[in-house]
PDB file of N, CA and C in Angstrom:
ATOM      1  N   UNK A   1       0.814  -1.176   0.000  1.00  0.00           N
ATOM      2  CA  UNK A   1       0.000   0.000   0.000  1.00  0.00           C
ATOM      3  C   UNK A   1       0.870   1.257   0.000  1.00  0.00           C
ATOM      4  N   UNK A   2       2.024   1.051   0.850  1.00  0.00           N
ATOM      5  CA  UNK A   2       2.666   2.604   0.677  1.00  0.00           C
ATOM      6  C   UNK A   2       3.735   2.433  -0.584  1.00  0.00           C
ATOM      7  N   UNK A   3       3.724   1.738  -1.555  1.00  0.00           N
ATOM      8  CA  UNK A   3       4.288   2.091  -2.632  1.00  0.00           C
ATOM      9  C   UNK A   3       3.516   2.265  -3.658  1.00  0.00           C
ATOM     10  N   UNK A   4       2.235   1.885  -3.259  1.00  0.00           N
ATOM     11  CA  UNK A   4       0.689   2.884  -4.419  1.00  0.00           C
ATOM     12  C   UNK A   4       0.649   4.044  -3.816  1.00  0.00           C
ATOM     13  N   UNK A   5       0.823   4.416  -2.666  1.00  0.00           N
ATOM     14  CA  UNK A   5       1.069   6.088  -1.628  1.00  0.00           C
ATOM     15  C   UNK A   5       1.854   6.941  -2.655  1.00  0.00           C
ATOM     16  N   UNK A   6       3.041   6.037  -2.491  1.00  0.00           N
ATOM     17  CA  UNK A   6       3.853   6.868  -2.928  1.00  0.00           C
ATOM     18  C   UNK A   6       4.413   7.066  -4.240  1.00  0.00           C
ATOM     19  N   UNK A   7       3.709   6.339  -5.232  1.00  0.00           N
ATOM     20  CA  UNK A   7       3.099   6.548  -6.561  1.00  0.00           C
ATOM     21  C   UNK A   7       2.457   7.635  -6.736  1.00  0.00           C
ATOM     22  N   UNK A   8       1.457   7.534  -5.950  1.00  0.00           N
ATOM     23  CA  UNK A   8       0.288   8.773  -6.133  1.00  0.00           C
ATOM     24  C   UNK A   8       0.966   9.808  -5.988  1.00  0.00           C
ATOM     25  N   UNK A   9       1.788  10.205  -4.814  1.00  0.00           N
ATOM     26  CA  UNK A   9       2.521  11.500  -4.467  1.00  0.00           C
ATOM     27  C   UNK A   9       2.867  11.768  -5.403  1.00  0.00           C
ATOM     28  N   UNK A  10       3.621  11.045  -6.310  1.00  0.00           N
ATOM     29  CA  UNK A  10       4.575  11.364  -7.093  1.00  0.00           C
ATOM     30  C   UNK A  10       3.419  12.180  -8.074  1.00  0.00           C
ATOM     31  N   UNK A  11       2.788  11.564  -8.816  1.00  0.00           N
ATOM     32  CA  UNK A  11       1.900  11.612  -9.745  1.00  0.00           C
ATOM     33  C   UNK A  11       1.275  13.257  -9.132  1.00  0.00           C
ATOM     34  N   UNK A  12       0.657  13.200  -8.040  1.00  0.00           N
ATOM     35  CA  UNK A  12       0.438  14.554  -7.731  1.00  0.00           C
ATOM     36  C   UNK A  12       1.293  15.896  -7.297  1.00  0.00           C
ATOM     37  N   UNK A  13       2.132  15.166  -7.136  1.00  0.00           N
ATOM     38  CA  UNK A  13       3.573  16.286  -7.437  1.00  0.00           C
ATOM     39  C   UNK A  13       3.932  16.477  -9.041  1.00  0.00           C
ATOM     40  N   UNK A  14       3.421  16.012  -9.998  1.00  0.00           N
ATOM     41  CA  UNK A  14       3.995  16.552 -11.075  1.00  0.00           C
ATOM     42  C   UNK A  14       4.491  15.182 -12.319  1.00  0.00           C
ATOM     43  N   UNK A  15       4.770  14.499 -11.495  1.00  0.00           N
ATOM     44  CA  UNK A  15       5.574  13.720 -12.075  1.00  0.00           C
ATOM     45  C   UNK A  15       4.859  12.404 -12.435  1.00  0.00           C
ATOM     46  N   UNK A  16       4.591  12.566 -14.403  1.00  0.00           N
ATOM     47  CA  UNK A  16       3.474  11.795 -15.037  1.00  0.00           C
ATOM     48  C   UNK A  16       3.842  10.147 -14.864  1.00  0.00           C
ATOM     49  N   UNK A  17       4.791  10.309 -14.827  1.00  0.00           N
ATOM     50  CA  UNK A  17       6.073   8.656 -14.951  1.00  0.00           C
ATOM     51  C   UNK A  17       6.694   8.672 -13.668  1.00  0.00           C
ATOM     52  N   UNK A  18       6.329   8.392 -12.809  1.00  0.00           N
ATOM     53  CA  UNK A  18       7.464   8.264 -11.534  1.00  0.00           C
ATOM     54  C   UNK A  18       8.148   6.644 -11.764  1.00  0.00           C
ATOM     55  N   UNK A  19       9.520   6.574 -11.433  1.00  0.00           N
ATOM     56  CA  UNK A  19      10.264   5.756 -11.985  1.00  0.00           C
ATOM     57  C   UNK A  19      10.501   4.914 -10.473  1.00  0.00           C
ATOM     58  N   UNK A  20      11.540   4.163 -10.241  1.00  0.00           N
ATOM     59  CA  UNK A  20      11.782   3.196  -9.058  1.00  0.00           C
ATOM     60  C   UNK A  20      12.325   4.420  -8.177  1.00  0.00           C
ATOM     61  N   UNK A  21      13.554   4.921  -8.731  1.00  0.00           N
ATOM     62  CA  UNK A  21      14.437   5.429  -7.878  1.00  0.00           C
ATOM     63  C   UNK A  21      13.188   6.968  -7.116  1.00  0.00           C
ATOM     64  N   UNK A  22      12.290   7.370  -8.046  1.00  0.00           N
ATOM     65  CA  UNK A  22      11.643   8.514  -7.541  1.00  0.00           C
ATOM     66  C   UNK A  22      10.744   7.512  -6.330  1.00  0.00           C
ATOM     67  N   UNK A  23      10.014   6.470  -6.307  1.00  0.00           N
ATOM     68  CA  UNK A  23       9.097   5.991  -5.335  1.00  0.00           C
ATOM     69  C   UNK A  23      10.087   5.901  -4.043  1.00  0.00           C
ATOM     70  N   UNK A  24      11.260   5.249  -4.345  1.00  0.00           N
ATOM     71  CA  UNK A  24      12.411   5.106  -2.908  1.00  0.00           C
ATOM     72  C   UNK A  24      12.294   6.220  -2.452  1.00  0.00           C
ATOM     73  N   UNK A  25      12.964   7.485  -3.272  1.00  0.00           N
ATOM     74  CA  UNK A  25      13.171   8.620  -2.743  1.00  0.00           C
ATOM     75  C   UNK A  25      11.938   8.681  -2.195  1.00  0.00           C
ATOM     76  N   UNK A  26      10.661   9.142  -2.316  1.00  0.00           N
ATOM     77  CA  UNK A  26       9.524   9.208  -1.527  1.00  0.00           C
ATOM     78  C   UNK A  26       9.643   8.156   0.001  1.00  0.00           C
ATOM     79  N   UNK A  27       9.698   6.882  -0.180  1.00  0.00           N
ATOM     80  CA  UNK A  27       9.340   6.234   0.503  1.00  0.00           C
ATOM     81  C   UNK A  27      10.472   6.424   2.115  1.00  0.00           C
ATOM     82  N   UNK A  28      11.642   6.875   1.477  1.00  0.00           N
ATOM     83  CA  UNK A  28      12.853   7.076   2.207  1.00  0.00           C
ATOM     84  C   UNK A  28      12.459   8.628   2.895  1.00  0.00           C
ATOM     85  N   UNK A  29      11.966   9.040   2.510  1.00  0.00           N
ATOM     86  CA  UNK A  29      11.521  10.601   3.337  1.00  0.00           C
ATOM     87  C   UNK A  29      10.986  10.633   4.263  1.00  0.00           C
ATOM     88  N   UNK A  30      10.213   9.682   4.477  1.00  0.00           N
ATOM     89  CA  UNK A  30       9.322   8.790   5.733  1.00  0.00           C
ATOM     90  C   UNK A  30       9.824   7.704   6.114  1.00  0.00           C
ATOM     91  N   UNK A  31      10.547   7.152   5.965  1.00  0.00           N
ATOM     92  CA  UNK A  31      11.616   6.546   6.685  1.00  0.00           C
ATOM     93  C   UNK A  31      10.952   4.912   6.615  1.00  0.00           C
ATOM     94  N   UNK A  32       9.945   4.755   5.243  1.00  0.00           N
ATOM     95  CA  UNK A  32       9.266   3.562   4.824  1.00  0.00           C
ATOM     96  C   UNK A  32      10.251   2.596   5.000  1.00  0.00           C
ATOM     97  N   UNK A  33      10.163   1.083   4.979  1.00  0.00           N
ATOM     98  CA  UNK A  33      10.552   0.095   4.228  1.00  0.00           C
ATOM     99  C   UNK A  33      10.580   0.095   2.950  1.00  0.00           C
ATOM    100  N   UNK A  34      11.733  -0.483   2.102  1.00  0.00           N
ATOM    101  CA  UNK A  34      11.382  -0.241   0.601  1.00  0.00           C
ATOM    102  C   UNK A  34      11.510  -1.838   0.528  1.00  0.00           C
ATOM    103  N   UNK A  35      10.085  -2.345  -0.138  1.00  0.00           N
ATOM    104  CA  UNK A  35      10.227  -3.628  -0.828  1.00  0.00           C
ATOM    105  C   UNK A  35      10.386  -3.488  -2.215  1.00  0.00           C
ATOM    106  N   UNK A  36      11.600  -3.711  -3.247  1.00  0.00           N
ATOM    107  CA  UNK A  36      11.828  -3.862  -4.091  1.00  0.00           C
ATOM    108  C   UNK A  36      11.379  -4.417  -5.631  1.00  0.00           C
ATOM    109  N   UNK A  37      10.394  -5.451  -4.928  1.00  0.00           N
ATOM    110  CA  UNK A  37       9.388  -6.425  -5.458  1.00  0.00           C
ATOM    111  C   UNK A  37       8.091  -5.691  -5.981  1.00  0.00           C
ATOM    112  N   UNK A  38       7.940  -5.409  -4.865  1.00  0.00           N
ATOM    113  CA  UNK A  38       6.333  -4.496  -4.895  1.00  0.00           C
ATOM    114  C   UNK A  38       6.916  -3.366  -5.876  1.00  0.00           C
ATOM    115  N   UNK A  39       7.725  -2.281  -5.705  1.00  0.00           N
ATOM    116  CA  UNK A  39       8.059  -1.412  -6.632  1.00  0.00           C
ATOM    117  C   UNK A  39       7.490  -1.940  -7.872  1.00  0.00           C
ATOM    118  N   UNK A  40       8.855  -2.366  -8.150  1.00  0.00           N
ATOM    119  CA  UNK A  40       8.929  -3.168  -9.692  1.00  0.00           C
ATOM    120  C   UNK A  40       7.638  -3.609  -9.990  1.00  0.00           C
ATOM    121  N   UNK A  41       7.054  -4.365  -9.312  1.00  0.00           N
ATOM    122  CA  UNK A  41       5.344  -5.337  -9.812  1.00  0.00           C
ATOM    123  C   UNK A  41       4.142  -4.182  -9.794  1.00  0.00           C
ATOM    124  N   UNK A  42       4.530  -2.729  -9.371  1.00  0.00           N
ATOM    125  CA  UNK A  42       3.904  -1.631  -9.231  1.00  0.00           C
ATOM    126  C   UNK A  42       3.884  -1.126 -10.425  1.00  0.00           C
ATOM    127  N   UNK A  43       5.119  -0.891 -11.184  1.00  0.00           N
ATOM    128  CA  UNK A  43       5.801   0.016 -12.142  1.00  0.00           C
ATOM    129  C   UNK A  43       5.128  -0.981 -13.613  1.00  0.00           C
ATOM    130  N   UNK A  44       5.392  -2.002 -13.730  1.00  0.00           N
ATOM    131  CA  UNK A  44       5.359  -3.211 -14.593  1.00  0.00           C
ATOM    132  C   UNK A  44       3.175  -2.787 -14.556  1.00  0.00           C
ATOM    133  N   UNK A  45       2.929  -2.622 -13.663  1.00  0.00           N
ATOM    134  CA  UNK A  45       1.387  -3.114 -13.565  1.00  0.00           C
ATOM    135  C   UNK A  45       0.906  -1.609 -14.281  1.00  0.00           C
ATOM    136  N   UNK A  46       1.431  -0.067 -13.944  1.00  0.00           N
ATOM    137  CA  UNK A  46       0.398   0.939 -14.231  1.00  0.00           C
ATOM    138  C   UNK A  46       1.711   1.184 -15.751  1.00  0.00           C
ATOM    139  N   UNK A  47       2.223   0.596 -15.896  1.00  0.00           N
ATOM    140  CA  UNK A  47       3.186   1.005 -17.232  1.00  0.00           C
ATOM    141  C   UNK A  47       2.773   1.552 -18.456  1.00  0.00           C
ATOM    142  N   UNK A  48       2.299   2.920 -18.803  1.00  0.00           N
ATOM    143  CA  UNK A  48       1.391   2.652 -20.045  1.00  0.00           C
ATOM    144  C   UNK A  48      -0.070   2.922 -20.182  1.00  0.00           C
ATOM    145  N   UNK A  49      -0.443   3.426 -18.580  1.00  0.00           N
ATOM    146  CA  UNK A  49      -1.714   3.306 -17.882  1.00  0.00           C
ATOM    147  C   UNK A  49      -1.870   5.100 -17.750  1.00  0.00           C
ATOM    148  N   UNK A  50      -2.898   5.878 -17.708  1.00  0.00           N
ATOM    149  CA  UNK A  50      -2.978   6.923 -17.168  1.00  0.00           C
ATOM    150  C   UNK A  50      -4.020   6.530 -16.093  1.00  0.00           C
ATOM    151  N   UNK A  51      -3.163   7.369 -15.192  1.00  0.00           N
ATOM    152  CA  UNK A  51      -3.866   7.556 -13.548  1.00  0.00           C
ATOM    153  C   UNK A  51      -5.218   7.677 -13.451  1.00  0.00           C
ATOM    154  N   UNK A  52      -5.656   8.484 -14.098  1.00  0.00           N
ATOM    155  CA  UNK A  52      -7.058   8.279 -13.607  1.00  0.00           C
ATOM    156  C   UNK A  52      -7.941   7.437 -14.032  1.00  0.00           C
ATOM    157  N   UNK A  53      -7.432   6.590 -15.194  1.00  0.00           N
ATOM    158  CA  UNK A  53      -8.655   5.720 -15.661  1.00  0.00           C
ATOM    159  C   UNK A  53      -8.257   4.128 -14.827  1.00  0.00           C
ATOM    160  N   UNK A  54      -7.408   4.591 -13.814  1.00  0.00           N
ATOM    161  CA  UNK A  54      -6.938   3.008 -13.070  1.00  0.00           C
ATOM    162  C   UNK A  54      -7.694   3.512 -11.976  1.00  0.00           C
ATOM    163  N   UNK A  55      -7.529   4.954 -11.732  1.00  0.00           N
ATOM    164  CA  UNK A  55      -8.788   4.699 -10.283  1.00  0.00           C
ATOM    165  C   UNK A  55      -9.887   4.684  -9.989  1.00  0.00           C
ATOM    166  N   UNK A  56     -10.414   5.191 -11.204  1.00  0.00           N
ATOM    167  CA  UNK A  56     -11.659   4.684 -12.224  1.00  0.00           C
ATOM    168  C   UNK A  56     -12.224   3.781 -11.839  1.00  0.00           C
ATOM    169  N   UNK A  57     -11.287   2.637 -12.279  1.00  0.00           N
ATOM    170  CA  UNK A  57     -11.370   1.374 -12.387  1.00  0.00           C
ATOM    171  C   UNK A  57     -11.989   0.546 -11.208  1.00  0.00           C
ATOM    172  N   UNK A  58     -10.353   1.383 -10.288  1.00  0.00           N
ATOM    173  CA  UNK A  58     -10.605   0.570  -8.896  1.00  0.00           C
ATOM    174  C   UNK A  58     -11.599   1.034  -8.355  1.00  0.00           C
ATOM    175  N   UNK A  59     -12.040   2.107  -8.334  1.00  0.00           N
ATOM    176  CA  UNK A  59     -13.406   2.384  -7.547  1.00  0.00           C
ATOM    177  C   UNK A  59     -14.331   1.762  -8.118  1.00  0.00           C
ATOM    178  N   UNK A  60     -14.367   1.294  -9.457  1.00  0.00           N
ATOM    179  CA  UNK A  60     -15.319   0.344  -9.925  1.00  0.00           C
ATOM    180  C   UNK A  60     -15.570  -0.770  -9.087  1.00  0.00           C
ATOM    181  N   UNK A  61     -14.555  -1.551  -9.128  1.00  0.00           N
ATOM    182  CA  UNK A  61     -14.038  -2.735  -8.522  1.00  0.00           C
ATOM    183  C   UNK A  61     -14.573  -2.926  -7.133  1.00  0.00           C
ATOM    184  N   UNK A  62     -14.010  -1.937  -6.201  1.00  0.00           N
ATOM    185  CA  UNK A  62     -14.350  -1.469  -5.070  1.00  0.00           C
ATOM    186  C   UNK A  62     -15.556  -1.674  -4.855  1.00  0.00           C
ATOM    187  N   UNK A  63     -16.571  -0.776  -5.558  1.00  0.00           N
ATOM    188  CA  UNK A  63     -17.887  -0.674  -5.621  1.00  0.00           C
ATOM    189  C   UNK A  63     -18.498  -1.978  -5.475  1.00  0.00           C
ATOM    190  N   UNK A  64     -18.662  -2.950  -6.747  1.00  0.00           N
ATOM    191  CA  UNK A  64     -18.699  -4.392  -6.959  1.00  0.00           C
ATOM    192  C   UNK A  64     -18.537  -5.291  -5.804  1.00  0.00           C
ATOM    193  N   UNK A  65     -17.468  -4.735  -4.936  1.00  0.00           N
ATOM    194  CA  UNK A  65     -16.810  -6.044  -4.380  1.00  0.00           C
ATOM    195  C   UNK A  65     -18.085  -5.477  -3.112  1.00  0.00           C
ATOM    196  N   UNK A  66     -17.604  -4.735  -2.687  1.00  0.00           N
ATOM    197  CA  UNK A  66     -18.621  -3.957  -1.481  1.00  0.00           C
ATOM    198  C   UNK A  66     -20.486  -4.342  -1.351  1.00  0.00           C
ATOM    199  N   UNK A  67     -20.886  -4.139  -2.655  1.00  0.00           N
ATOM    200  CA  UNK A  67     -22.278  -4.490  -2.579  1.00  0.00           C
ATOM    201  C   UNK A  67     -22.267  -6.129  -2.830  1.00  0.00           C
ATOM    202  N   UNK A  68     -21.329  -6.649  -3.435  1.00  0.00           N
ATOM    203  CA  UNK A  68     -21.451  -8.404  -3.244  1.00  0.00           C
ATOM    204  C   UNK A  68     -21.169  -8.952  -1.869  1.00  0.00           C
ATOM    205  N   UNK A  69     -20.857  -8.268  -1.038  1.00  0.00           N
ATOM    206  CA  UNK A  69     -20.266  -8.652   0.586  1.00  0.00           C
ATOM    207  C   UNK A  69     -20.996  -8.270   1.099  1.00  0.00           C
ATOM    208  N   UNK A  70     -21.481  -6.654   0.690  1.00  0.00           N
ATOM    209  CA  UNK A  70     -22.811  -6.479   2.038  1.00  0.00           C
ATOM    210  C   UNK A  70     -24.399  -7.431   1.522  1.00  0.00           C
ATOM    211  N   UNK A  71     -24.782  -7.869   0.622  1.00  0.00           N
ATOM    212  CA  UNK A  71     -25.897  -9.069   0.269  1.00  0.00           C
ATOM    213  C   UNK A  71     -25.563 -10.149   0.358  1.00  0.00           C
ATOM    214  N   UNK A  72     -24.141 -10.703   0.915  1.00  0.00           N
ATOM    215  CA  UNK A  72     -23.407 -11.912   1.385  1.00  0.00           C
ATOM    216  C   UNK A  72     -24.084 -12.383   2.624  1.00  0.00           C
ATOM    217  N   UNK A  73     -23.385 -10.926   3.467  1.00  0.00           N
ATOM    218  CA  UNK A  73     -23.039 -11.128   4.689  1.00  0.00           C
ATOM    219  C   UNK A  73     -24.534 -11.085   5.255  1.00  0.00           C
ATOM    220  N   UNK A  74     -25.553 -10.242   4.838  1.00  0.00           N
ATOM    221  CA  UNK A  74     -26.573 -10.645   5.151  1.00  0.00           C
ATOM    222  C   UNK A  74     -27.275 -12.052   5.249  1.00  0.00           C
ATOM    223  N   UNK A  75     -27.265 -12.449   4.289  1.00  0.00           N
ATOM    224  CA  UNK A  75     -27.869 -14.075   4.199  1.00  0.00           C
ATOM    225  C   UNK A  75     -27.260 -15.327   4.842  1.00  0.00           C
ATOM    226  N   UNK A  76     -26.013 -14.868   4.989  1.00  0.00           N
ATOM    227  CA  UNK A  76     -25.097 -16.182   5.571  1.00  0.00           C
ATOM    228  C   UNK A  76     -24.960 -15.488   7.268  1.00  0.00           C
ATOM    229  N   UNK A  77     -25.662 -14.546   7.881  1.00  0.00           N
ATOM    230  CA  UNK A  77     -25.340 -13.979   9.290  1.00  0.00           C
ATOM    231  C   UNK A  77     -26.084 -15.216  10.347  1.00  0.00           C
ATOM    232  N   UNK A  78     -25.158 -15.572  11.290  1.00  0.00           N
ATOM    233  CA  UNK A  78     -25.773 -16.530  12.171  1.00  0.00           C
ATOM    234  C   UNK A  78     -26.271 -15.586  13.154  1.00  0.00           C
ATOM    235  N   UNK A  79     -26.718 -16.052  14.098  1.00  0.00           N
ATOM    236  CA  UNK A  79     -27.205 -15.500  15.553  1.00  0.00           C
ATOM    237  C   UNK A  79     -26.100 -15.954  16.520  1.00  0.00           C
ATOM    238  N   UNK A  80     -25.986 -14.672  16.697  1.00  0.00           N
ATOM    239  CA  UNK A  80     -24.677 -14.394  17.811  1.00  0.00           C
ATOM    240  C   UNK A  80     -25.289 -14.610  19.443  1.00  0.00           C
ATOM    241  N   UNK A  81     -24.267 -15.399  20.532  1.00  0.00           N
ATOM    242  CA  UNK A  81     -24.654 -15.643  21.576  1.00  0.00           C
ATOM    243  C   UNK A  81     -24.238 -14.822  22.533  1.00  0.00           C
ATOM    244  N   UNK A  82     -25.647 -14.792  23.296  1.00  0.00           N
ATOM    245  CA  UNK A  82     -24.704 -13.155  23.880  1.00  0.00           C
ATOM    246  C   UNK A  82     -24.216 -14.118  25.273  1.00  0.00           C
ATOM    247  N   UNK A  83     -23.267 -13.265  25.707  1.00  0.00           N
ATOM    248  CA  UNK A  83     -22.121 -13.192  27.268  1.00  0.00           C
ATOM    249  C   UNK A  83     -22.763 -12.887  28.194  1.00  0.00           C
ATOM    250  N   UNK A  84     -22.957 -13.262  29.304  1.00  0.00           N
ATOM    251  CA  UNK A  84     -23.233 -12.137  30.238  1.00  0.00           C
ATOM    252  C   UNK A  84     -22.079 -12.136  30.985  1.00  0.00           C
ATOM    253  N   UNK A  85     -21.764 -10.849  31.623  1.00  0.00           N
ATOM    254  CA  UNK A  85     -20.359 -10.863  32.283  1.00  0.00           C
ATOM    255  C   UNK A  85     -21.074 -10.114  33.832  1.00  0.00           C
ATOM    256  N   UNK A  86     -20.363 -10.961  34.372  1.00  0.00           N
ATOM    257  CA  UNK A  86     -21.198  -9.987  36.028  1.00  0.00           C
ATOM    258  C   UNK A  86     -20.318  -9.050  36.318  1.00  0.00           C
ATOM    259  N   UNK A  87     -20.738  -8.181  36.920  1.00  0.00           N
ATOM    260  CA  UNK A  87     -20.009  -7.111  37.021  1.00  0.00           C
ATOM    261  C   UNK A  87     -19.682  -6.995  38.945  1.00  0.00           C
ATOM    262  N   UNK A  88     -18.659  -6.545  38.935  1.00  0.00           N
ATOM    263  CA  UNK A  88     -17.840  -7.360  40.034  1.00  0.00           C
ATOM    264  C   UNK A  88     -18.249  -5.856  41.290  1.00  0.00           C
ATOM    265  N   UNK A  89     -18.368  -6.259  42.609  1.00  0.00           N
ATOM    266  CA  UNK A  89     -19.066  -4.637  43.228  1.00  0.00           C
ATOM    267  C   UNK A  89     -17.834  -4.836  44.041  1.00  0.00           C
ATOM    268  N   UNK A  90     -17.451  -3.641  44.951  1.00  0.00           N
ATOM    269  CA  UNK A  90     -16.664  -3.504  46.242  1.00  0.00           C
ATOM    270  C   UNK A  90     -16.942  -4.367  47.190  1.00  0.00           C
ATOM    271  N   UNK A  91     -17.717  -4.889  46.759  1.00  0.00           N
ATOM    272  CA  UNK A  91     -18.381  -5.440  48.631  1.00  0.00           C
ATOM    273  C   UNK A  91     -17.652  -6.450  48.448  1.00  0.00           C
ATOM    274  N   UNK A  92     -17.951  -7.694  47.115  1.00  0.00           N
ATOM    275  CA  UNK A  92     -17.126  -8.907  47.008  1.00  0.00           C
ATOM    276  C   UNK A  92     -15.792  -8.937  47.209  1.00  0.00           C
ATOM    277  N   UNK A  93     -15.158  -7.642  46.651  1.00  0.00           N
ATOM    278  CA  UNK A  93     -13.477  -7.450  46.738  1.00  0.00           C
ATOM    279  C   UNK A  93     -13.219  -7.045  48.424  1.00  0.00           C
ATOM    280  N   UNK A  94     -14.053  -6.562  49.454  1.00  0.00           N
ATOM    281  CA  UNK A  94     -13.456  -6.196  50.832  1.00  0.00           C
ATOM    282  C   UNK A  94     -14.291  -6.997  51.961  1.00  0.00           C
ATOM    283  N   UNK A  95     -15.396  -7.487  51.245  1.00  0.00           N
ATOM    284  CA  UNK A  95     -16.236  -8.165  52.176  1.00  0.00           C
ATOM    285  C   UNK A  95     -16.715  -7.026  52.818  1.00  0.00           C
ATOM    286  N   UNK A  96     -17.091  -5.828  52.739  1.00  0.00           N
ATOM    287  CA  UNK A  96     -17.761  -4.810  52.938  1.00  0.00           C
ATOM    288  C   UNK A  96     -18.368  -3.574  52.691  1.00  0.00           C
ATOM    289  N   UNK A  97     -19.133  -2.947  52.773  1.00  0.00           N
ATOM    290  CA  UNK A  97     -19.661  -1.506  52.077  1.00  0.00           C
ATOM    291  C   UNK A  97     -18.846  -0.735  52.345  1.00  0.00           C
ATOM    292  N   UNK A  98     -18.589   0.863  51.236  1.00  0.00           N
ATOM    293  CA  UNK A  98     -17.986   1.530  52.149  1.00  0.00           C
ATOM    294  C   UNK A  98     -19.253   2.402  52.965  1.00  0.00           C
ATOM    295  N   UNK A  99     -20.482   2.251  52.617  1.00  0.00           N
ATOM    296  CA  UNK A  99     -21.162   3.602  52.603  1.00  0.00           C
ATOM    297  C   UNK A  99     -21.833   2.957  54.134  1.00  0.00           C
ATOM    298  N   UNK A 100     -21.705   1.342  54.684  1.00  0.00           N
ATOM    299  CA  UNK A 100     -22.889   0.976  55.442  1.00  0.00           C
ATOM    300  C   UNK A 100     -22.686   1.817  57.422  1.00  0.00           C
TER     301      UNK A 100
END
C-alpha cells in the first residue's frame, strides 16, 4: 500500500512517470521500508496506464466487491450468543460496604 502512496505522491507532485528510484526517494523521506518487489510489480502493472482511468477502475471494482459482501453477509449472518459478564461490586473485593 505505501508504494501505491507513494506513486500517487509522485503523480500529484507533477511527475506523469514516476520511476523506481523517484518511489524510494519518496518512501525514504518517511523513513518507509522499501520492498523492491512491490516497486517493480507496481511500475510493470500501471506502465502505459494513465492515472485516472486506473482509479476509475478501482473504484469500480471497489464498488462491486462492497455491494457483493454487504448481500453476502446478510444471508449467511448466524445469531450471535450473547455473554453475560457480572459485574464485580466492592463489597465482594473487601467483604464490605464503604457507605454501610
Amino acid at each position: 500500500m505505501k508504494v501505491i502512496a507513494a506513486y500517487l505522491l509522485a503523480q500529484l507532485g507533477g511527475n506523469t512517470n514516476p520511476s523506481a528510484d523517484d518511489l524510494r526517494k519518496i518512501l525514504n523521506s518517511v523513513g518507509a521500508e522499501i520492498d523492491e518487489s512491490k516497486i517493480e510489480l507496481l511500475l510493470s502493472q500501471v506502465k502505459g496506464k494513465d492515472i485516472t482511468e486506473l482509479i476509475a477502475a478501482g473504484k469500480q471494482q471497489l464498488a462491486s466487491t462492497s455491494m457483493a459482501f454487504g448481500c453476502g453477509a446478510a444471508s449467511s449472518k448466524k445469531e450471535e450468543k450473547k455473554v453475560e459478564v457480572k459485574e464485580e461490586s466492592d463489597e465482594e473485593d473487601f467483604n464490605f460496604s464503604l457507605f454501610d
